[in-house]
Structure formats: structure tokens, C-alpha cells
Protein backbone atom coordinates (compact mmCIF):
# COMPACT_ATOMS: atom_id res chain seq x y z
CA UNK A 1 0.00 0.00 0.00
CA UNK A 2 1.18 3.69 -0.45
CA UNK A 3 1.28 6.60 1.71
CA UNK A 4 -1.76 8.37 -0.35
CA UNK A 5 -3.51 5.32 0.04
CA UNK A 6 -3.12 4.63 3.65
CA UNK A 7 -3.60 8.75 4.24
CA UNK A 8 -7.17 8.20 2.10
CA UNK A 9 -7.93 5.10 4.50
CA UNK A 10 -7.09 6.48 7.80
CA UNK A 11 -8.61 9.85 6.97
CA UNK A 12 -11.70 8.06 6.51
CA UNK A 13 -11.89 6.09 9.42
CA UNK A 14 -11.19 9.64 11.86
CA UNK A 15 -14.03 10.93 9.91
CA UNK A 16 -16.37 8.26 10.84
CA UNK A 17 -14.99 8.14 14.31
CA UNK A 18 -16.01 11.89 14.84
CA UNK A 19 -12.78 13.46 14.62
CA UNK A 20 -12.58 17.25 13.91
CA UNK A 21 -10.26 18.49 10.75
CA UNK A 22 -9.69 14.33 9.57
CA UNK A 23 -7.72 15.07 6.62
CA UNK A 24 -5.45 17.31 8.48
CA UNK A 25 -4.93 15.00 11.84
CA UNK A 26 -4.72 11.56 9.38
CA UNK A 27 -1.90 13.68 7.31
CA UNK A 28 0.19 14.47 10.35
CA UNK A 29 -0.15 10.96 11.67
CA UNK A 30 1.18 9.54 8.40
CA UNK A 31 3.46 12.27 8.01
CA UNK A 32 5.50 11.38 11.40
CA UNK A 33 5.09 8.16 11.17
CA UNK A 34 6.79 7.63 8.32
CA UNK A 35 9.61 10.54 9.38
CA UNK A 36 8.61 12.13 5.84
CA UNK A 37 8.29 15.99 5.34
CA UNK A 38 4.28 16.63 3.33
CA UNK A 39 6.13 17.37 -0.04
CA UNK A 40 7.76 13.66 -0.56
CA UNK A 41 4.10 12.43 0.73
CA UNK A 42 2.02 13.95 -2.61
CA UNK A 43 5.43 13.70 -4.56
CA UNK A 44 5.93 9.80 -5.18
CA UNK A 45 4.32 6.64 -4.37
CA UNK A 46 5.76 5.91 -1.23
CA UNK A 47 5.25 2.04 -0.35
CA UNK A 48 4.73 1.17 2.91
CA UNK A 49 6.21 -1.83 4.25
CA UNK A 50 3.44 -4.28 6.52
CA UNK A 51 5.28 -3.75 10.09
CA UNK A 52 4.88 0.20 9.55
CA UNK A 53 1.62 -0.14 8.22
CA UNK A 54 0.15 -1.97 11.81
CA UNK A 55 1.98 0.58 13.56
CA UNK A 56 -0.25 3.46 11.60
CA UNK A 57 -2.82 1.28 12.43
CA UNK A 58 -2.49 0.86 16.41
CA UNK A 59 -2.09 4.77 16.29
CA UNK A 60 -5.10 5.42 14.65
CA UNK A 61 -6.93 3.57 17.01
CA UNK A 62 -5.40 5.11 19.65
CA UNK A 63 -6.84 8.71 18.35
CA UNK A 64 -10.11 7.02 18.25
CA UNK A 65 -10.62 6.39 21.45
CA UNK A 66 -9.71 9.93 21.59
CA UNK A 67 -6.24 10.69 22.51
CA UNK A 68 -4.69 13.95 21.36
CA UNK A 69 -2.54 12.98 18.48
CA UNK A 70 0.65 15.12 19.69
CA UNK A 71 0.35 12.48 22.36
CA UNK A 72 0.80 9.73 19.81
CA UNK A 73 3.28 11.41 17.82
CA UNK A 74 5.06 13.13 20.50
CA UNK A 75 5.74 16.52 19.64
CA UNK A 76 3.80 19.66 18.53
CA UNK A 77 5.16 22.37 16.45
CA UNK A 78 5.36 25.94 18.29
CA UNK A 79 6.61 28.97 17.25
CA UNK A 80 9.34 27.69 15.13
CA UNK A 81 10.43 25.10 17.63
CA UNK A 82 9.67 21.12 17.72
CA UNK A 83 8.51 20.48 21.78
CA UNK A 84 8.13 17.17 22.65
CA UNK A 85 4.81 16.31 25.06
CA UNK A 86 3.63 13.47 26.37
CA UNK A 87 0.98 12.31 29.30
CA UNK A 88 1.46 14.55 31.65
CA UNK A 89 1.80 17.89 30.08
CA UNK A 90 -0.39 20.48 28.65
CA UNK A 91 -0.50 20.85 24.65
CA UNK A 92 0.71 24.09 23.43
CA UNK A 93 -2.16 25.75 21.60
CA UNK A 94 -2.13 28.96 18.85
CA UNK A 95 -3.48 30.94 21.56
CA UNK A 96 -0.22 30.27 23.55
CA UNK A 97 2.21 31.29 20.51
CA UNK A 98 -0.01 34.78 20.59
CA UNK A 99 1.29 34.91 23.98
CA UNK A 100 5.00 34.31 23.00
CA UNK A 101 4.23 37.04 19.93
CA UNK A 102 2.81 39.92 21.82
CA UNK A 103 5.69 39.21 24.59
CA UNK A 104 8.70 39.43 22.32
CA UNK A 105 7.06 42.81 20.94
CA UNK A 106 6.99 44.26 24.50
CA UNK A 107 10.30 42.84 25.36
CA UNK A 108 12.26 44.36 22.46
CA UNK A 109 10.79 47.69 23.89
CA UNK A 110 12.89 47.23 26.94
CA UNK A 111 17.01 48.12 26.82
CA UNK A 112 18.66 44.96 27.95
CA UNK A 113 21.01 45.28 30.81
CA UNK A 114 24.40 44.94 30.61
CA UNK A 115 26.68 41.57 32.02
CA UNK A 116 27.09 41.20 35.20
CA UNK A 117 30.76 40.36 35.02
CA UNK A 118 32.87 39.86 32.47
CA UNK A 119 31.83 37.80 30.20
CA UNK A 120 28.55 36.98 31.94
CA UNK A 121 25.14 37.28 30.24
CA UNK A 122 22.98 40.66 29.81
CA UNK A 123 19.60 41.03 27.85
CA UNK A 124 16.16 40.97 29.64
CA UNK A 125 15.61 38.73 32.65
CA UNK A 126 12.62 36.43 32.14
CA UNK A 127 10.71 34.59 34.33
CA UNK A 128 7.68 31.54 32.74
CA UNK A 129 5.52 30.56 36.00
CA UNK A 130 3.86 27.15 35.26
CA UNK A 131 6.20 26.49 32.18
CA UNK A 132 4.50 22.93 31.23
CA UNK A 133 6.23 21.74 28.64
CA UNK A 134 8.57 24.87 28.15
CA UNK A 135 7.12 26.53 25.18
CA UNK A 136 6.97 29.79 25.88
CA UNK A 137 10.65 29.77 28.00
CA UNK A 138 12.54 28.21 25.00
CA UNK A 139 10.81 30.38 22.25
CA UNK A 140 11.60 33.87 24.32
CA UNK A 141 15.20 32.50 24.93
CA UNK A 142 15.63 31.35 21.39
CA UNK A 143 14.31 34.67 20.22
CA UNK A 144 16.33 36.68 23.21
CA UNK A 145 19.93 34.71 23.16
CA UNK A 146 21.65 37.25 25.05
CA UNK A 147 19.14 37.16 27.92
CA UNK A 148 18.24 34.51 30.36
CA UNK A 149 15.27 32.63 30.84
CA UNK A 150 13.73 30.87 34.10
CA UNK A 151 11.30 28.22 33.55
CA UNK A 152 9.04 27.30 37.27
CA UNK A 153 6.34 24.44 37.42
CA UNK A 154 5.46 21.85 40.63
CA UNK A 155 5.49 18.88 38.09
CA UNK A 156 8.02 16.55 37.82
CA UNK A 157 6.66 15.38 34.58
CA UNK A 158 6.77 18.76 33.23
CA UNK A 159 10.30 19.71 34.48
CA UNK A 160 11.69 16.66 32.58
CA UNK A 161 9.65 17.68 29.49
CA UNK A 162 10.84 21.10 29.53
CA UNK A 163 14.20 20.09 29.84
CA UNK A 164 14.62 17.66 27.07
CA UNK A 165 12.47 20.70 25.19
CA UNK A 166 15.76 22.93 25.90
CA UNK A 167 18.91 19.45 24.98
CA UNK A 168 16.13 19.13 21.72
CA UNK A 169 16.58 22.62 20.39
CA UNK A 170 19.91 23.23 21.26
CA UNK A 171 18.56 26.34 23.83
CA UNK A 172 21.29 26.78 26.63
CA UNK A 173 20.45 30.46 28.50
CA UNK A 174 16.97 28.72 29.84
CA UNK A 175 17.28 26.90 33.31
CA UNK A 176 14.11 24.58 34.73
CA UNK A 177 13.59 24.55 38.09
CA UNK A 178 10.94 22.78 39.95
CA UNK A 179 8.58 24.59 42.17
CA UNK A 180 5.19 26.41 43.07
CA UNK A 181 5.25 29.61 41.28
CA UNK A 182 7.44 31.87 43.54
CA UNK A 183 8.38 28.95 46.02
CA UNK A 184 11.83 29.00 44.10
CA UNK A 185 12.70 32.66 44.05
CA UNK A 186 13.08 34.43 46.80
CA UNK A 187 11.59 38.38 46.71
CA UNK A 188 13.48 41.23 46.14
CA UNK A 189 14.24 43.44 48.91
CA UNK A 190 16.05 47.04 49.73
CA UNK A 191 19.20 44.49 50.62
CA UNK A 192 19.11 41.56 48.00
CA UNK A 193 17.99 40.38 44.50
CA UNK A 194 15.73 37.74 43.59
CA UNK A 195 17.64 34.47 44.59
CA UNK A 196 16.87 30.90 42.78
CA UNK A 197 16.55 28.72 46.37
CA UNK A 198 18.31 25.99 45.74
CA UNK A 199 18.11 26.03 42.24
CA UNK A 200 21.87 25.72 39.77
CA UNK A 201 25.23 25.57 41.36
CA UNK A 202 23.80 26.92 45.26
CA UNK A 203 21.38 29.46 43.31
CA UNK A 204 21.48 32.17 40.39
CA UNK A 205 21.32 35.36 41.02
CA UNK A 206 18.52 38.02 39.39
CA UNK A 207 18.39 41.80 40.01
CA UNK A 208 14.87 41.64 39.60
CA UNK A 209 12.88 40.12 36.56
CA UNK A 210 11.69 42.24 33.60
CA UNK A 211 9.43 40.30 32.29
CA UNK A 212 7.07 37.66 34.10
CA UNK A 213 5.08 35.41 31.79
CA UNK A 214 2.22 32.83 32.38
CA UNK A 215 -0.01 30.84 31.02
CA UNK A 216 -1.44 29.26 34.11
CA UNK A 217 -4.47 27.07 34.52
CA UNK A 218 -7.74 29.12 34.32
CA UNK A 219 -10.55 26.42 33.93
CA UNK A 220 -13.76 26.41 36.13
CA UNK A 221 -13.28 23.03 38.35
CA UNK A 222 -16.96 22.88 37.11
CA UNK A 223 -15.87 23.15 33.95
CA UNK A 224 -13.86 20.60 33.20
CA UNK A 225 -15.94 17.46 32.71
CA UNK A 226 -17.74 19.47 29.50
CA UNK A 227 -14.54 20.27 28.00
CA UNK A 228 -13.13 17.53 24.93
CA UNK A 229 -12.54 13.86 25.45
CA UNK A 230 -9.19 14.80 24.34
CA UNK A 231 -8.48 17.21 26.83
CA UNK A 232 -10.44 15.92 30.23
CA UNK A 233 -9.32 12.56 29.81
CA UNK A 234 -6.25 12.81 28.45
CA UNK A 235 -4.48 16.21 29.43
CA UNK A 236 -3.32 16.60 33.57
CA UNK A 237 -5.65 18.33 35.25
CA UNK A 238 -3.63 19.98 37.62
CA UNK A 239 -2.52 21.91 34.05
CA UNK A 240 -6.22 22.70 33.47
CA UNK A 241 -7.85 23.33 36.92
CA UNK A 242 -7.75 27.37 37.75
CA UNK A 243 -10.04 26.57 40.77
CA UNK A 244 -13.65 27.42 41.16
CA UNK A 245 -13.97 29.94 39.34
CA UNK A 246 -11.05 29.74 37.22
CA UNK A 247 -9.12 32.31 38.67
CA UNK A 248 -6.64 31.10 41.54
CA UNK A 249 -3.58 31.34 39.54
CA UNK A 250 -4.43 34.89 39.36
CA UNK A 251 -4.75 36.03 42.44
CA UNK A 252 -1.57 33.59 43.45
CA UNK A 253 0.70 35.60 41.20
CA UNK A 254 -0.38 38.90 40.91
CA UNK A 255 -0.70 39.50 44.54
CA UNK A 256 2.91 38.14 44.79
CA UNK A 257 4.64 39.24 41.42
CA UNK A 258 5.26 42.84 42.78
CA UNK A 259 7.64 41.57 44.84
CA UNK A 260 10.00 39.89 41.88
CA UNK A 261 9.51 42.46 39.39
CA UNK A 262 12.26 44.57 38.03
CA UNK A 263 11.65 48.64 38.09
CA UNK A 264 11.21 48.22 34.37
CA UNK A 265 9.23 44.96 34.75
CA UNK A 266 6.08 44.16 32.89
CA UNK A 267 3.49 40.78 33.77
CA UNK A 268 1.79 38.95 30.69
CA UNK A 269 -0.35 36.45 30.91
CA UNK A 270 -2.75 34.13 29.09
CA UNK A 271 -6.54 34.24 30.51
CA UNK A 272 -9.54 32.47 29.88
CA UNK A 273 -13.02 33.16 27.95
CA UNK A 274 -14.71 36.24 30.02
CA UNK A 275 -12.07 36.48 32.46
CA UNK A 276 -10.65 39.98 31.32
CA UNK A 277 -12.96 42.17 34.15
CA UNK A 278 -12.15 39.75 37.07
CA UNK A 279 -8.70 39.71 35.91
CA UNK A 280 -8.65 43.42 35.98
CA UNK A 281 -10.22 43.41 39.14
CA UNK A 282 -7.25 41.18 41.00
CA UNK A 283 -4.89 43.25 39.16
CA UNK A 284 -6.04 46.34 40.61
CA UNK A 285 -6.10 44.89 44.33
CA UNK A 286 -2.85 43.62 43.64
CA UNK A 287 -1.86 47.69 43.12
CA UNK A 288 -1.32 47.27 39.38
CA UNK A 289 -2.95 50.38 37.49
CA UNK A 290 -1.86 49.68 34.03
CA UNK A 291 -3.75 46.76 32.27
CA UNK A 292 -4.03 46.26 28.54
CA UNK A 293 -6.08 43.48 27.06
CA UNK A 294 -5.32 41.80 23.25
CA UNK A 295 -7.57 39.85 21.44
CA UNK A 296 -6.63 36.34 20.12
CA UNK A 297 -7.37 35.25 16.13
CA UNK A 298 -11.28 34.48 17.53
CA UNK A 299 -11.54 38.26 18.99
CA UNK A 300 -11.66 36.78 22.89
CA UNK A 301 -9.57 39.02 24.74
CA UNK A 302 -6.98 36.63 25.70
CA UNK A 303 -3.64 38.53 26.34
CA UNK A 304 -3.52 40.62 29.53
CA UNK A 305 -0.59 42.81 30.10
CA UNK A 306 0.15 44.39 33.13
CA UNK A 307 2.82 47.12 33.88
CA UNK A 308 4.38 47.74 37.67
């Protein structure tokens, strides 16, 4: 059998299994399967030997029963970079690379500071609270080499991700440290810096970060047994859950990220459907009186940016 007939076949089984965007989903699958790029797919008649063919098979079924197929593949495509996920870590969505996007266009607003020392590292000082998989560190410190790029999240799963994410793409001025938000960092104050605890070689050391980026959970608990197969049985809920009314993350970092921010420093963060006025809200009680808002591609504001 050939690739274009197999693609034909297994596009027509997602289609009768109720899968969204079939043709697209069955390409990919046969795509990275067979460690092709799409042109050599529609070019030639690319035979398909009978061991790969079961193995297109068993991963088909797989994406049947509903799991995501970066799952079954492995990796997702994101802004440029290839990020491996697995069980256990969010998905990178579109909205997320809007995120990275509107961040880069703030950051290269913002002089970079010089090296510490001789030969040390300047640029911007970045810090990604509930990093998943990574994404968004490793595409700001692929896009901001001379800078350097802190990466926080409580999961084990995800720290490992996230740091294969940074061997994978050859990104070395991004460190992953586990931890609960802040929990690694310790404030600034009159006297010191932001300190890693623990963290690299007895603890890095950051006068104060200019830039703090999330995209933390921000689904209703309520919520989350309406959402897709593929995400509520499949994706960890711990990466989904904002609490009951989606907005715990929120009030856990902006009434803290004060504290870390350089003079300079600037907060953006991804939020959920209708969340921009409660957002707002916790921003102001936090003492924040700047707040922009920025549409994603389906005009929800999704972007919130917050100056100190």
C-alpha cells in the first residue's frame, strides 16, 4: 500500500470516528510516522512496508478512542520550535504562541542590561511561571539569546519535558527549576535580588525580573468534565484546573509578582473566555494600574498585560 492510500484510509476512518479536521490529523499521523516531510508524501508513491503499516494502524486507534494525536506522535510544532509532550503535560495551543508574539514585541521595547561580570550574560531577565512543557521559556530564549530565561512548574513530569524541550533545540540560557510559582525565588528586597533557592550551582542570582510570563491554569473546576474527550481525559488536570472559578492562579501571582519584578518589569499572561474584568479586578487589588487586554485570532480578549 502507499502513503496516499493509507492517508485516504485512515482519513476516513477519523471521519467516521467523529474526529474534527480528519484530513489534516490523518496527514500528520502519516506524516511522522513515516519521518517524511508533506512534499515527498504527494510527490511519489511511497510504499509502505506491513510492520509500519500496523503501527499506523495501532495509532489510529489510539486517536479514536480519543487521545490527542501530539500524544501519539510526540511533539507539537510551536513557534518555530519542535517540543516534545507526552501524558502529563499540557498541549501548546495557537493561543499560547499569541502569547510568546505579543511578549517578544513588549520585550524588544525594553534596553537589555548589561553583564554582570565579564563575560557573563545581559539582555532581559525572564521569568515563565507554570512552564508545562517549556514553550513559551525556549521560544523567548531562542528569540532573546543574550538574555536569560527561568522556567518554574510543581510537576516533575513537566520539568523533565521542559528540559529535554531545551537538549532538543539546542537552547542553553533557559534553566528549569521545579517549584510552586514563587516557592523557588526568593523576593526582592532594599538588601538583596531575587535568589533561585536551591536552584543551579547553590542558586542564580537576578536583580529583579523584567518580564514575568504565564499561562497558568484558568478552567472552572466545574468546567472541566464538559470540556473535549481529548483534553479531560487525556491532558493533567492539575494543568487545566484554575479553581472554582477559574481564577486562583491569578490572584496567586499577581498579589505576589510585585515583589519579583524589576523597576522596568512588565506581567503577561494568558486568561480564559470572560475572564478579562475579574482579571482586571485582582490586578487592581494587587496595586497594578496599568492593564491592557489583546484579542486572540477568535476576537476573545486573551492577552492581559500588566505594567508595575
Amino acid at each position: 500500500m502507499t502513503a496516499i492510500e493509507k492517508l485516504r484510509d485512515i482519513s476516513a476512518f477519523f471521519k467516521n470516528a467523529g474526529i474534527e479536521d480528519a484530513d489534516r490529523e490523518a496527514e500528520v499521523l502519516i506524516i511522522e510516522t513515516l519521518h517524511i516531510d508533506k512534499s515527498k508524501l504527494y510527490s511519489i508513491d511511497l510504499e509502505i512496508s506491513d510492520q509500519t503499516l500496523k503501527h499506523i494502524d495501532s495509532f489510529a486507534e489510539r486517536r479514536a478512542y480519543g487521545e490527542p494525536i501530539q500524544y501519539i506522535i510526540g511533539n507539537v510544532d510551536f513557534y518555530g520550535l519542535r517540543i516534545n509532550v507526552g501524558r502529563g503535560v499540557l498541549i501548546p495551543r495557537p493561543e499560547t504562541e499569541l502569547l510568546v508574539e505579543e511578549t517578544i514585541k513588549l520585550l524588544k521595547e525594553i534596553p537589555p542590561h548589561p553583564p554582570l561580570s565579564k563575560g557573563g550574560q545581559g539582555g532581559v531577565k525572564i521569568l515563565d511561571l507554570c512552564t508545562g512543557s517549556g514553550c513559551i521559556a525556549l521560544a523567548l530564549a531562542k528569540h532573546f539569546p543574550d538574555s536569560i530565561v527561568y522556567g518554574i512548574d510543581k510537576s516533575d513530569v513537566a520539568i523533565e519535558h521542559a528540559t529535554s524541550n531545551a537538549i532538543e533545540n539546542n537552547i542553553k540560557n533557559v534553566h528549569f527549576i521545579k517549584g510552586d510559582l514563587f516557592e523557588p525565588v526568593y523576593p526582592v528586597t532594599p538588601l538583596f535580588p531575587p535568589l533561585l533557592r536551591g536552584g543551579i550551582r547553590g542558586g542564580i542570582t537576578v536583580h529583579g525580573f523584567d518580564c514575568i510570563v504565564s499561562n497558568p491554569p484558568y478552567i472552572k473546576t466545574s468546567d472541566i468534565q464538559v470540556l473535549q474527550r481529548e483534553i479531560k481525559d487525556y491532558e493533567p488536570l492539575e494543568a487545566l484546573d484554575g479553581g472554582e472559578d477559574g481564577l486562583d492562579f491569578y490572584r496567586k501571582i499577581l498579589n505576589r509578582a510585585g515583589d519579583y519584578l524589576s523597576e522596568r518589569g512588565v506581567i503577561i499572561l494568558e486568561i480564559g473566555f470572560e475572564q478579562a474584568d475579574d482579571v482586571l479586578l485582582i490586578a487592581n487589588k494587587a496595586g497594578f494600574g496599568k492593564v491592557d487586554f489583546i484579542k486572540d485570532y477568535s476576537g476573545i480578549e486573551r492577552i492581559c498585560i500588566i505594567n508595575k
